[in-house]
Protein backbone atom coordinates (compact mmCIF):
# COMPACT_ATOMS: atom_id res chain seq x y z
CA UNK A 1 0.00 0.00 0.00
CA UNK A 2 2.61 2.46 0.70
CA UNK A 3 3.40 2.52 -3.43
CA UNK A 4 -0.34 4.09 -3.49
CA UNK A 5 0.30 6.52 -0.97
CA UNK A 6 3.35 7.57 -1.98
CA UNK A 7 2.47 10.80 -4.05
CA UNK A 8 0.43 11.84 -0.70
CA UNK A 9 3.55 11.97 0.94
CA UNK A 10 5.37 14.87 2.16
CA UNK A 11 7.58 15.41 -1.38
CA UNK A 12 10.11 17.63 0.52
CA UNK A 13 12.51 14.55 0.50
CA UNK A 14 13.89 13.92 -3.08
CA UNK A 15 13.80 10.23 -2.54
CA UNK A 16 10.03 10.58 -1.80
CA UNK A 17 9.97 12.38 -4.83
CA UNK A 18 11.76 10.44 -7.35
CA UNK A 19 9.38 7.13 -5.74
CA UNK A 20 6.38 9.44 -6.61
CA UNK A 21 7.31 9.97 -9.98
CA UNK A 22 8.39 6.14 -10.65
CA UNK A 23 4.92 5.15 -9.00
CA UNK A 24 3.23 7.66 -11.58
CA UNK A 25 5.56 6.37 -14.27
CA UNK A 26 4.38 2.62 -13.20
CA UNK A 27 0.76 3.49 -13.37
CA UNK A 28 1.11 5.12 -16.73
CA UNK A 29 2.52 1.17 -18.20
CA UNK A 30 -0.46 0.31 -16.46
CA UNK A 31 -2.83 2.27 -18.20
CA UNK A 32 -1.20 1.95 -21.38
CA UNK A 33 -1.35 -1.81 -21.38
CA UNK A 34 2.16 -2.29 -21.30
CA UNK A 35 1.85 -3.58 -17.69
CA UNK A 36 -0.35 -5.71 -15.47
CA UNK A 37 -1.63 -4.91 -11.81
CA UNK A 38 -2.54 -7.26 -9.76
CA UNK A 39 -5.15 -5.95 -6.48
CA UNK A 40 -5.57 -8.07 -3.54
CA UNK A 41 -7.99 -8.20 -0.99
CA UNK A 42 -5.21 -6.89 1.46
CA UNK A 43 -4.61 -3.87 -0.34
CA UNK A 44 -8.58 -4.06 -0.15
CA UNK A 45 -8.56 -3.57 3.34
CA UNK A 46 -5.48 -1.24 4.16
CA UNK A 47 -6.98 1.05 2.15
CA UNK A 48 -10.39 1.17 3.81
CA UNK A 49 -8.13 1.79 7.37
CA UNK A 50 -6.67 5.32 5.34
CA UNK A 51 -8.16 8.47 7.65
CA UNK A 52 -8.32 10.85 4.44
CA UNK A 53 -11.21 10.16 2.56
CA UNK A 54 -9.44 11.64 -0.84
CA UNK A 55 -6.76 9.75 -0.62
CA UNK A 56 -8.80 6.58 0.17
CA UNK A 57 -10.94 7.33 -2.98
CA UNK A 58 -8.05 8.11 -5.29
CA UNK A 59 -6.36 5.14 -4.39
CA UNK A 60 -9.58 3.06 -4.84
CA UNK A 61 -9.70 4.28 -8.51
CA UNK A 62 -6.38 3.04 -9.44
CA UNK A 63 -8.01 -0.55 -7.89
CA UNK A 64 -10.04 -0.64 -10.94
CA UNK A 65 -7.18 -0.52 -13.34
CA UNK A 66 -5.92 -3.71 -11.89
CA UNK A 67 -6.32 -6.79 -14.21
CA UNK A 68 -6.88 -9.61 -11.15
CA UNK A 69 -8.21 -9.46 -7.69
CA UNK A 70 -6.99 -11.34 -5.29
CA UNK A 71 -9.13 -13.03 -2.93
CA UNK A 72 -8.09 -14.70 0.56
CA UNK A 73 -7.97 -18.15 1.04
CA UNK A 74 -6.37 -20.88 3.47
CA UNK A 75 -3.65 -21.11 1.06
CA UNK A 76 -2.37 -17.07 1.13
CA UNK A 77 -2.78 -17.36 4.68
CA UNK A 78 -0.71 -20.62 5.17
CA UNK A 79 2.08 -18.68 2.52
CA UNK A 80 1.98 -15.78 4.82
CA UNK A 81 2.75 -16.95 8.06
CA UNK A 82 6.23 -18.81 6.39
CA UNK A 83 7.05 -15.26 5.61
CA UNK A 84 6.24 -14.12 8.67
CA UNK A 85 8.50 -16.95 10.28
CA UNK A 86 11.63 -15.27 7.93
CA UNK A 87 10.95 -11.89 9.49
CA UNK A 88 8.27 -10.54 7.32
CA UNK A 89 5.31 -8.50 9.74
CA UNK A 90 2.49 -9.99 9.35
CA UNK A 91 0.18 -7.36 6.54
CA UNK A 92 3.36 -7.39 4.23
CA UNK A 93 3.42 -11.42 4.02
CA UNK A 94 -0.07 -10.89 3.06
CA UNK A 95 0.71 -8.53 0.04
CA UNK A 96 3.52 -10.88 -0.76
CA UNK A 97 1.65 -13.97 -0.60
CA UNK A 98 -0.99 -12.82 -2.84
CA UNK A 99 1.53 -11.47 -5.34
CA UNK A 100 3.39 -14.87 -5.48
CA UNK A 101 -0.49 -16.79 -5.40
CA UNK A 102 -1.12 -14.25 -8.65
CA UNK A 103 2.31 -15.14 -10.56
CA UNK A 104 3.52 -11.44 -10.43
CA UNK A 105 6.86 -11.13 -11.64
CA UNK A 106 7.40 -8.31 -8.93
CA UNK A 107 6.32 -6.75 -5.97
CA UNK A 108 7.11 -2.61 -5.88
CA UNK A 109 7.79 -1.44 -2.18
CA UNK A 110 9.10 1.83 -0.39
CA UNK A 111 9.52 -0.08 2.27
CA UNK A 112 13.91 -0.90 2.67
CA UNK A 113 13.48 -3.64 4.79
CA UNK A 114 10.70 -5.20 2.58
CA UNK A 115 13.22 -5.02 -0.03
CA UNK A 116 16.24 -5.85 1.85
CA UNK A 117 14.31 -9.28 3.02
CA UNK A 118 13.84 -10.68 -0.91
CA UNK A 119 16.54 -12.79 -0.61
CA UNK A 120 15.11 -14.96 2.11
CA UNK A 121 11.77 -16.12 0.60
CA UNK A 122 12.72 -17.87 -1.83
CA UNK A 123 10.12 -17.28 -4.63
CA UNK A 124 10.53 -16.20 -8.30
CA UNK A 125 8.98 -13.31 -7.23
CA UNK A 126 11.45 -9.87 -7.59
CA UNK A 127 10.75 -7.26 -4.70
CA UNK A 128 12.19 -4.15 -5.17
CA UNK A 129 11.79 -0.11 -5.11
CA UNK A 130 9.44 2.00 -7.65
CA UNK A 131 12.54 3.70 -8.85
CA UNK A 132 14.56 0.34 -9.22
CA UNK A 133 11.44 -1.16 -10.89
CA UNK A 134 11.51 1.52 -13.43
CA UNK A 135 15.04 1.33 -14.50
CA UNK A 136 14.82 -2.00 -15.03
CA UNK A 137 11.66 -2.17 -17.23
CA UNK A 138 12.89 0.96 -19.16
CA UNK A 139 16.20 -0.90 -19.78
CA UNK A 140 14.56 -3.89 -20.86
């Protein structure tokens, strides 16, 4: 979730801002068909928690440009709590397991040690930063 409120963000920071533009940048392969997103029931539900009701709303919209949804099961759960159990809290297993259930081919978080703890899972999945993400799809 913290991808979508990135641009909401205090952009005083130039790392804050150069995420915010590689979010927007992400969003635009999105819309252009060039990328899929994949929404989860998780993402679902942080979202609902956000206090700002514009933000909430804005971030719902980009929900709809997602090309799967998905849905809880025993199965995320049970993928989850391994993560957890290799030092993953408990909400972030949840957005990983769903992107691994979904086949993603990577997982964009602002969050370092989200990033840092990759290595560990040991899934074809690639986690890494908006701005990371970008270079390496504009490169390929």
């Amino acid at each position: 979730m913290n991808i979508y409120n990135r641009p909401f963000d205090n952009q005083s920071q130039v790392r804050v801002r150069l995420e915010t533009i590689a979010v927007f940048e992400t969003l635009q392969m999105v819309k252009s068909g060039s990328l899929s997103l994949v929404w989860s029931f998780i993402l679902e539900y942080e979202n609902s928690l956000n206090p700002y009701d514009d933000v909430r709303m804005e971030i719902e919209r980009i929900s709809f440009l997602s090309s799967e949804n998905v849905m809880s099961s025993e199965d995320i759960r049970k993928a989850a709590r391994q993560y957890e159990k290799k030092g993953i809290k408990p909400r972030d297993a949840l957005h990983i397991a769903c992107a691994v259930k979904s086949n993603a081919d990577y997982f964009l978080s602002c969050d370092d040690k989200v990033v840092r703890k990759a290595d560990v899972l040991g899934e074809n999945l690639k986690i890494v930063n908006p701005v990371d993400f970008i270079r390496e799809v504009k490169v390929n």
